[in-house]
C-alpha atoms as a PDB file:
ATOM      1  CA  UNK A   1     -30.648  38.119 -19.847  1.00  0.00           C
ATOM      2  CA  UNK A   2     -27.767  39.469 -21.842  1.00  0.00           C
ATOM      3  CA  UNK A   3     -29.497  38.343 -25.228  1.00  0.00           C
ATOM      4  CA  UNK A   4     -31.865  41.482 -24.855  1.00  0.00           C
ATOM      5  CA  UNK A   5     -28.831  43.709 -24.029  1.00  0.00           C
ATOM      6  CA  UNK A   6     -26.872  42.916 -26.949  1.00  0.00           C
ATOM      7  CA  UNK A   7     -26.829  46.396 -28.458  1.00  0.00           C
ATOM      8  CA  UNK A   8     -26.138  47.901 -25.163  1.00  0.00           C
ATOM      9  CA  UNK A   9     -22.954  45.351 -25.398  1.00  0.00           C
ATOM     10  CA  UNK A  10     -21.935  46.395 -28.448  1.00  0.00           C
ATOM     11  CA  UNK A  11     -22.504  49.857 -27.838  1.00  0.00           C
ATOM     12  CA  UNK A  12     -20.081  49.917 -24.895  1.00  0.00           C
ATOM     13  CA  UNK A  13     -17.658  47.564 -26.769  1.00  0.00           C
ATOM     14  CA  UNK A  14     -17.845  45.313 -23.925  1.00  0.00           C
ATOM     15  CA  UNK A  15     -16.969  41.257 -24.579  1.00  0.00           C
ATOM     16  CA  UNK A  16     -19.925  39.007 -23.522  1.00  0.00           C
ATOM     17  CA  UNK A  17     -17.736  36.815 -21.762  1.00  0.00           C
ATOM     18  CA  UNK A  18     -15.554  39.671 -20.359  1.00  0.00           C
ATOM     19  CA  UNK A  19     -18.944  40.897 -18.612  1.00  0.00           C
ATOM     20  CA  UNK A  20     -20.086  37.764 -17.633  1.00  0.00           C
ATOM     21  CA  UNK A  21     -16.971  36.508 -15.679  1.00  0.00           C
ATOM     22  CA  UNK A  22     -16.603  40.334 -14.153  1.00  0.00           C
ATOM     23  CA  UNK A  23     -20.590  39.421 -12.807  1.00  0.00           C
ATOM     24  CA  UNK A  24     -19.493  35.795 -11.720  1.00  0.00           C
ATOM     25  CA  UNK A  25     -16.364  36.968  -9.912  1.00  0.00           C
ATOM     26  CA  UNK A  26     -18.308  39.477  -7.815  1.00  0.00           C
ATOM     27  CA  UNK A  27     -21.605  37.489  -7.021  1.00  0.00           C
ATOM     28  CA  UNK A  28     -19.312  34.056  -6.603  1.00  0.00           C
ATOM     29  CA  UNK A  29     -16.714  35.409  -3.829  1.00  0.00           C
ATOM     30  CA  UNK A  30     -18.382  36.522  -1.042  1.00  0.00           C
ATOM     31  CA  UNK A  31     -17.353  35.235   2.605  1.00  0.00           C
ATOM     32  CA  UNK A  32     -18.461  36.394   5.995  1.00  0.00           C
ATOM     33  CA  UNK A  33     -16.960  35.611   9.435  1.00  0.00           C
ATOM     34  CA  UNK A  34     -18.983  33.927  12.501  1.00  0.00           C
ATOM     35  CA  UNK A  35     -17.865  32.989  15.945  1.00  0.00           C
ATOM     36  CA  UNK A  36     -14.555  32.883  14.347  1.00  0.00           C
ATOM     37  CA  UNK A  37     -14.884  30.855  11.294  1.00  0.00           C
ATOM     38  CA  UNK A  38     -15.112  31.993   7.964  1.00  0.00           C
ATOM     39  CA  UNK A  39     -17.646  30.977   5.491  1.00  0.00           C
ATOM     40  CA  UNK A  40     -18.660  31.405   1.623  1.00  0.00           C
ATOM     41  CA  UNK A  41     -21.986  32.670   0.497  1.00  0.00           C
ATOM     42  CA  UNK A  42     -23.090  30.044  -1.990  1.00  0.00           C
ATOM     43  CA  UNK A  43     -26.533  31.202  -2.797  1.00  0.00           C
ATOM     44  CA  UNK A  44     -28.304  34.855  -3.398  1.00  0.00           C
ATOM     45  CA  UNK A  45     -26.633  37.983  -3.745  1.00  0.00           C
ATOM     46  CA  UNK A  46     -24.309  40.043  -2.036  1.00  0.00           C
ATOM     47  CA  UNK A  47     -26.239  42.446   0.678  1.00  0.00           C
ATOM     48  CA  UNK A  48     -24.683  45.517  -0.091  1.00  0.00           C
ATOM     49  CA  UNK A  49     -23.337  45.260  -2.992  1.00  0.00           C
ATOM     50  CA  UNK A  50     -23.906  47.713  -5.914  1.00  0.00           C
ATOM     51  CA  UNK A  51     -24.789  45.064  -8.167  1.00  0.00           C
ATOM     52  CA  UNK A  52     -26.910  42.719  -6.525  1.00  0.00           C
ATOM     53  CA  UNK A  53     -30.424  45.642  -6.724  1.00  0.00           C
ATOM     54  CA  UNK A  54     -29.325  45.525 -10.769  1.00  0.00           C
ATOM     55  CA  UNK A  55     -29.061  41.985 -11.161  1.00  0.00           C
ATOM     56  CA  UNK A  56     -32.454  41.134  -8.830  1.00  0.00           C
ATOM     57  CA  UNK A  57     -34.115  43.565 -11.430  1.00  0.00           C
ATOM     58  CA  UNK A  58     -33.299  41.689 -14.349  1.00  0.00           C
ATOM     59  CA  UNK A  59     -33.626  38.194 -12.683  1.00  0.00           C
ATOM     60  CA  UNK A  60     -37.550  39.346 -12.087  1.00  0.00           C
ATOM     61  CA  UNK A  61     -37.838  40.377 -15.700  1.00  0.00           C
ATOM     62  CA  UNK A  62     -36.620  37.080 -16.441  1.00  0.00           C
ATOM     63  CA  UNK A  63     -39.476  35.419 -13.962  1.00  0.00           C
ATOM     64  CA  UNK A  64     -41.992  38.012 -15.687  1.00  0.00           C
ATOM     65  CA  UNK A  65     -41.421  36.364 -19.196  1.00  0.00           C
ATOM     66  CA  UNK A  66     -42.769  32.730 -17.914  1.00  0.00           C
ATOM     67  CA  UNK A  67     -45.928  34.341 -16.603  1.00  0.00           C
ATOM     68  CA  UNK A  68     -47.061  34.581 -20.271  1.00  0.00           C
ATOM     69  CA  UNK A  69     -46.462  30.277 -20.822  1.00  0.00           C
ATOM     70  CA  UNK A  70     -49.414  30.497 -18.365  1.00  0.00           C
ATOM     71  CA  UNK A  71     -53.378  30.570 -20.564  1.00  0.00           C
ATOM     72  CA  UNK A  72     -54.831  33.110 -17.968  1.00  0.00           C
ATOM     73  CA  UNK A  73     -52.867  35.851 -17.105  1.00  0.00           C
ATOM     74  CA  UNK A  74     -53.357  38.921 -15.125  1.00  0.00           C
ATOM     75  CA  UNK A  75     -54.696  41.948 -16.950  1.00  0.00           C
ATOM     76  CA  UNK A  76     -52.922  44.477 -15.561  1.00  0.00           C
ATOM     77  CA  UNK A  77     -49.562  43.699 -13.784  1.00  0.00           C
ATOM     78  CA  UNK A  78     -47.281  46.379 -12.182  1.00  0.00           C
ATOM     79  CA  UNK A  79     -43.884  45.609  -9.880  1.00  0.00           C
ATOM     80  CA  UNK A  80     -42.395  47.846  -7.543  1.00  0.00           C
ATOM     81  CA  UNK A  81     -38.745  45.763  -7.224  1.00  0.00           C
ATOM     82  CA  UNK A  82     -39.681  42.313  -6.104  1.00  0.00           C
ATOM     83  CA  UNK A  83     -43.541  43.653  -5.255  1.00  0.00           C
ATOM     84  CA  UNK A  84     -46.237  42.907  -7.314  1.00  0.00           C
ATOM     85  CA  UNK A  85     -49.547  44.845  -7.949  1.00  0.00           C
ATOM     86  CA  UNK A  86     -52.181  42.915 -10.214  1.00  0.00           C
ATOM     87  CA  UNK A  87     -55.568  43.189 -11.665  1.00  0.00           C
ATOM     88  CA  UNK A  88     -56.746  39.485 -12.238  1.00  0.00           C
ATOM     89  CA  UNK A  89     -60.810  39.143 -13.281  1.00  0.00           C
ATOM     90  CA  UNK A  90     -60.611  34.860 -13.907  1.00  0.00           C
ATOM     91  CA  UNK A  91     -61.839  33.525 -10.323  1.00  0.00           C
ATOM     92  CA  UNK A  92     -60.088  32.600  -6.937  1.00  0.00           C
ATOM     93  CA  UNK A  93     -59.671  29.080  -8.227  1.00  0.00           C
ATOM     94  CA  UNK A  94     -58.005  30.306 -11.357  1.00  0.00           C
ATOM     95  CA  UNK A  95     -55.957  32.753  -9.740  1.00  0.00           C
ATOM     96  CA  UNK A  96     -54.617  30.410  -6.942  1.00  0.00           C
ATOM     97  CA  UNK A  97     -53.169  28.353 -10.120  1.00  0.00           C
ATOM     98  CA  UNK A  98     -51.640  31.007 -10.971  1.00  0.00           C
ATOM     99  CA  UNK A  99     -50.054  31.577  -8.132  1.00  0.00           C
ATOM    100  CA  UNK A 100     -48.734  27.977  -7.865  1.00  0.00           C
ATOM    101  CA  UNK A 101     -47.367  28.114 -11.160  1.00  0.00           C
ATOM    102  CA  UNK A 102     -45.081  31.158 -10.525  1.00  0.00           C
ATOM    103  CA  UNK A 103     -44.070  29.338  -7.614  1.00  0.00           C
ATOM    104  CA  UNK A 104     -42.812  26.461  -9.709  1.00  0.00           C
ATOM    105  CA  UNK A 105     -40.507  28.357 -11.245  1.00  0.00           C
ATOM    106  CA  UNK A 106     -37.565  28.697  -9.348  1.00  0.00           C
ATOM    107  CA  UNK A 107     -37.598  26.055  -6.035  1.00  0.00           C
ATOM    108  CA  UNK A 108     -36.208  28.869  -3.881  1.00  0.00           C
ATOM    109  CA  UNK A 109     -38.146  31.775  -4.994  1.00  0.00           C
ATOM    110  CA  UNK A 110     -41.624  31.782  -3.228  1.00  0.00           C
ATOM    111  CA  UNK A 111     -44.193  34.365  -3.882  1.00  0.00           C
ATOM    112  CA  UNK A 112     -46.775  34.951  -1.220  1.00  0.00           C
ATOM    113  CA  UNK A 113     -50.200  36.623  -2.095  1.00  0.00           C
ATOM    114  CA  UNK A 114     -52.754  39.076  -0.729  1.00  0.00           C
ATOM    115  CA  UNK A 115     -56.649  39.713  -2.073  1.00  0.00           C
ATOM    116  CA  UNK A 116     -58.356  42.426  -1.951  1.00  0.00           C
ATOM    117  CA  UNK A 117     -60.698  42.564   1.068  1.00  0.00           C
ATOM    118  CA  UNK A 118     -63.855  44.382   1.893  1.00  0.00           C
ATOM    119  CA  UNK A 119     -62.790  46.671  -1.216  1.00  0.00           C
ATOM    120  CA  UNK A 120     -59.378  47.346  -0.065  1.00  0.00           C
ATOM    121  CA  UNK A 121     -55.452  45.849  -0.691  1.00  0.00           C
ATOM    122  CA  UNK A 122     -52.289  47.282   0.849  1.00  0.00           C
ATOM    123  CA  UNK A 123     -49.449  47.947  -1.435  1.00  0.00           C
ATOM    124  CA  UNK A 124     -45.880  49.065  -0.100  1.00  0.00           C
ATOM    125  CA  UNK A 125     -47.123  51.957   1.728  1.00  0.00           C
ATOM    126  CA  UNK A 126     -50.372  52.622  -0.226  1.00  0.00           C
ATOM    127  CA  UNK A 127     -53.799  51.520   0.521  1.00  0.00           C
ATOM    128  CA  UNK A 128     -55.453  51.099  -2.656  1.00  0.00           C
ATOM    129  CA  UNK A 129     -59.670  51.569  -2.270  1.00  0.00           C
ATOM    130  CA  UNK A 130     -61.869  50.375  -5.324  1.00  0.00           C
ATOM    131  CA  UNK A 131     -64.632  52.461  -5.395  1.00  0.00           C
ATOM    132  CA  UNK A 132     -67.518  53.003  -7.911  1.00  0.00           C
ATOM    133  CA  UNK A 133     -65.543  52.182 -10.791  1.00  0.00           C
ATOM    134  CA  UNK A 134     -62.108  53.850 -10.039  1.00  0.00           C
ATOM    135  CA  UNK A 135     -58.839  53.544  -8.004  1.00  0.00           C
ATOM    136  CA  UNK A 136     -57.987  55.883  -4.951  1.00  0.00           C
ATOM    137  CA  UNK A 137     -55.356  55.707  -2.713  1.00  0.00           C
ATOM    138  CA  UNK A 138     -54.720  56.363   1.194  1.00  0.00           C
ATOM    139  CA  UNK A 139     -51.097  56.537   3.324  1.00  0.00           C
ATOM    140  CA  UNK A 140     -51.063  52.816   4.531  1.00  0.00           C
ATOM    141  CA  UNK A 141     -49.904  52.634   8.309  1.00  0.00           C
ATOM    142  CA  UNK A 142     -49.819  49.080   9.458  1.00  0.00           C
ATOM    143  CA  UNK A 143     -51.938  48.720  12.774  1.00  0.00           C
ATOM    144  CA  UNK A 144     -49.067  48.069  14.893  1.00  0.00           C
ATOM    145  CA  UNK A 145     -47.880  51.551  13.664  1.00  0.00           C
ATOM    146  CA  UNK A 146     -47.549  53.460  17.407  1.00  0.00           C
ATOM    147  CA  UNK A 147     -46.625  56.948  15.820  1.00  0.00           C
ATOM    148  CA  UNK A 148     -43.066  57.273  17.893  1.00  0.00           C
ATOM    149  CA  UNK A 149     -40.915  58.952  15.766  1.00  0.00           C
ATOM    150  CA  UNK A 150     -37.074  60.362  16.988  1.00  0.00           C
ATOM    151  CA  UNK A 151     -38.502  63.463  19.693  1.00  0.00           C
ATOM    152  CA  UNK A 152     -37.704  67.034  18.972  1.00  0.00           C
ATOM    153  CA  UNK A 153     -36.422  67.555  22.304  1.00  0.00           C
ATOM    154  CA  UNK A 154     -33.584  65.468  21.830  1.00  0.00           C
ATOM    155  CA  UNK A 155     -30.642  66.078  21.473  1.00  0.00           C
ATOM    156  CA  UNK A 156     -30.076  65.355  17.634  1.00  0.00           C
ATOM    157  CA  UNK A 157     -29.245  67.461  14.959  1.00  0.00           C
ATOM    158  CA  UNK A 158     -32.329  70.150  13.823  1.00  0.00           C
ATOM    159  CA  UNK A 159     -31.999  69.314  10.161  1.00  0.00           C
ATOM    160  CA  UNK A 160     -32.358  65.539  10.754  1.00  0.00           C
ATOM    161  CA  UNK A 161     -36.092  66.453  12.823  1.00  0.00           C
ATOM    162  CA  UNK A 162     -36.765  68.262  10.009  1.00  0.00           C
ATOM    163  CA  UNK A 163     -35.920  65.716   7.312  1.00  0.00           C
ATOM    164  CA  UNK A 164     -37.691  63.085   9.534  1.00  0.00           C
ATOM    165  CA  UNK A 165     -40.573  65.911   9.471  1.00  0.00           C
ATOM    166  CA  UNK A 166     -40.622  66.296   5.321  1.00  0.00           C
ATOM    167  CA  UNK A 167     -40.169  62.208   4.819  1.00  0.00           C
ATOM    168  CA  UNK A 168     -43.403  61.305   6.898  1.00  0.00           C
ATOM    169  CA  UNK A 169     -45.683  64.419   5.180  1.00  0.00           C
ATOM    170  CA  UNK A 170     -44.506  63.571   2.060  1.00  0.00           C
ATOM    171  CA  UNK A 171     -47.114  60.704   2.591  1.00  0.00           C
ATOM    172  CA  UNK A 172     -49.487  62.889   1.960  1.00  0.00           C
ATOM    173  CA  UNK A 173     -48.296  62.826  -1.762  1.00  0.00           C
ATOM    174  CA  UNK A 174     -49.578  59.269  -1.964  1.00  0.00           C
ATOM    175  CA  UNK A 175     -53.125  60.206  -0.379  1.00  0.00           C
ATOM    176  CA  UNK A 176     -55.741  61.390  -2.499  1.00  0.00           C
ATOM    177  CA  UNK A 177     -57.132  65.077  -1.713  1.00  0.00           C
ATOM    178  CA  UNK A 178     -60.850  64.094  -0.378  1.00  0.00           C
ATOM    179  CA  UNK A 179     -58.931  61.830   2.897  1.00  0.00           C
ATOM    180  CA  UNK A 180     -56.158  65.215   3.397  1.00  0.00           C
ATOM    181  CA  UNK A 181     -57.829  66.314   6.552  1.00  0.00           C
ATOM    182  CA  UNK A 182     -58.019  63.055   8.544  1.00  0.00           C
ATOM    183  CA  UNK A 183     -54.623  62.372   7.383  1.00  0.00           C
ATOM    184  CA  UNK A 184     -53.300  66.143   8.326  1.00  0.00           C
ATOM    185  CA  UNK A 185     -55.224  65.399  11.632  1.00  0.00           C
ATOM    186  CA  UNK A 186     -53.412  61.791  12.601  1.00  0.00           C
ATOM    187  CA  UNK A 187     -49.925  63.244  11.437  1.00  0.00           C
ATOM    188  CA  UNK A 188     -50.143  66.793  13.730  1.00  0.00           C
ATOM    189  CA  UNK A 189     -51.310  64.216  16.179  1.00  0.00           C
ATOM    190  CA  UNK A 190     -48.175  62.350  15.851  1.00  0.00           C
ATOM    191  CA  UNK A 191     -45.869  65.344  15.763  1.00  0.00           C
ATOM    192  CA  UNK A 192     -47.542  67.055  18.883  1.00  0.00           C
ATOM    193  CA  UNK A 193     -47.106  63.948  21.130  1.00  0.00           C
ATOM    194  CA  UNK A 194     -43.472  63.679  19.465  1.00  0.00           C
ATOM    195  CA  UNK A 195     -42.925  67.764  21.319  1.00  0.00           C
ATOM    196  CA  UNK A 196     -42.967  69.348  17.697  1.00  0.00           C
ATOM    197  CA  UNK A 197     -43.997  73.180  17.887  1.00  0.00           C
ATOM    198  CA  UNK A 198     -46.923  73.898  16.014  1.00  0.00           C
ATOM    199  CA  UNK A 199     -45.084  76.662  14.077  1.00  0.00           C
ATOM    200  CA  UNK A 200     -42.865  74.185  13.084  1.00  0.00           C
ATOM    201  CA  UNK A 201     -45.637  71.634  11.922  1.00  0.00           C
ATOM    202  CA  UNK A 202     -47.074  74.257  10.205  1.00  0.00           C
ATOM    203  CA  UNK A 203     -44.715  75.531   7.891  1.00  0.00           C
ATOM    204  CA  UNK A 204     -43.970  72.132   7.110  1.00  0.00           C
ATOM    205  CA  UNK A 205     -47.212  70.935   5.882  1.00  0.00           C
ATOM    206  CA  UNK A 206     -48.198  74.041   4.585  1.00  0.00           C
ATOM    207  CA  UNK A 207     -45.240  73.434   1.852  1.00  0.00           C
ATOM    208  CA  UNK A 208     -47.239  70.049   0.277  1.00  0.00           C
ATOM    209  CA  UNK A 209     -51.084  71.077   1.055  1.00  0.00           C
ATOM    210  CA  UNK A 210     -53.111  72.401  -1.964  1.00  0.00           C
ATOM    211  CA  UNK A 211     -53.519  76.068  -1.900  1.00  0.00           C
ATOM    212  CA  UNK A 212     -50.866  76.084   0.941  1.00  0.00           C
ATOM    213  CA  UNK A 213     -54.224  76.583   3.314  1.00  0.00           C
ATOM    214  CA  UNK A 214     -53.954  75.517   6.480  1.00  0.00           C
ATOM    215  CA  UNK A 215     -55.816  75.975   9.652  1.00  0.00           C
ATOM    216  CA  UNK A 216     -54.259  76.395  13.295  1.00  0.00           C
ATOM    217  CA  UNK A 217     -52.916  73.683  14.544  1.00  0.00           C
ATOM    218  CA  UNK A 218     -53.230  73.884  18.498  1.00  0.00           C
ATOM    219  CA  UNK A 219     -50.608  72.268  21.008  1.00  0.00           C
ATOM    220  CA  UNK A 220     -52.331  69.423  23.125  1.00  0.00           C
END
């Protein structure tokens, strides 16, 4: 991995070996108490640690670069951390090769996989719909989702509600414009049985919605 940082190296005037050993020191001592004994972490990063999010990253880059030893190969292939989006247009046969192959790789790295179905695929928190031709994309709520978020009666701070309010609109960001109204419908939904004031949800949508139009939302 450090081969393709070699002018970042010398840049910073750092040894090769200094770095390395720093790495090994802080992934290689890591202990942990239980029931009263202590033990040593002797595989996988430190949860945590600064470090270990940096050094998963490159470790995937380094997984990427045997994908291409493989003939057929995805056309399009995005990650999000250790998350994988992919276009692949050679066959469910083909593609479940694939898919054994990367899991060759390293014996304690397994990759699991999901296909599109009925024209959609769930992504992180995206639902990605293939439709005539192009890409659009919907807030993905898994079905277990029961919309209980912390109440505004309670007694918590009122910036937190309203950071808890901003985080869960801001999913309207990853919804395209044409499904805004049934998703501004579920979410007022979810804030009204939460005890959120309509003033209050209000304001706050109005702040990401187009145009800043927005009708009356009514207390039920």
């Amino acid at each position: 991995m450090l081969d393709r940082e070699e002018d970042i190296l010398e840049s910073q005037r750092i040894r090769r070996v200094l770095l390395t050993g720093l790495i090994n020191l802080t992934i290689r001592t890591n202990y942990l108490t239980f029931n009263g004994n202590i033990y040593e972490q002797i595989f996988g990063l430190p949860m945590g640690s600064p470090l270990s999010p940096l050094l998963a990253n490159a470790y995937q880059k380094e997984i990427e670069e045997n994908f291409k030893r493989t003939p057929l190969q995805p056309a399009v292939l995005m990650r999000y951390l250790d998350d994988y989006f992919a276009f692949w247009s050679h066959g469910r046969e083909k593609l479940e090769e694939f898919l054994n192959f990367v899991n060759q790789i390293n014996e304690k790295i397994k990759f699991a996989m999901k296909a599109e179905e009925g024209e959609w695929l769930p992504f992180l928190d995206v639902e990605v719909i293939r439709s005539n031709g192009t890409l659009k994309n919907k807030f993905f709520k898994k079905k277990s989702y029961a919309g209980i978020i912390l109440n505004f009666r309670s007694h918590h701070n009122y910036r937190l509600k309203l950071e808890i309010m901003s985080m869960i609109i801001r999913s309207l960001r990853l919804t395209d414009v044409e499904f805004w109204d049934k998703e501004l419908d579920k979410l007022t939904r979810i804030f009204l049985y939460n005890g959120y004031p309509s003033e209050v949800i209000q304001r706050n949508i109005r702040a990401v919605k187009p145009n800043g139009r927005i009708g009356t939302i009514k207390e039920q």
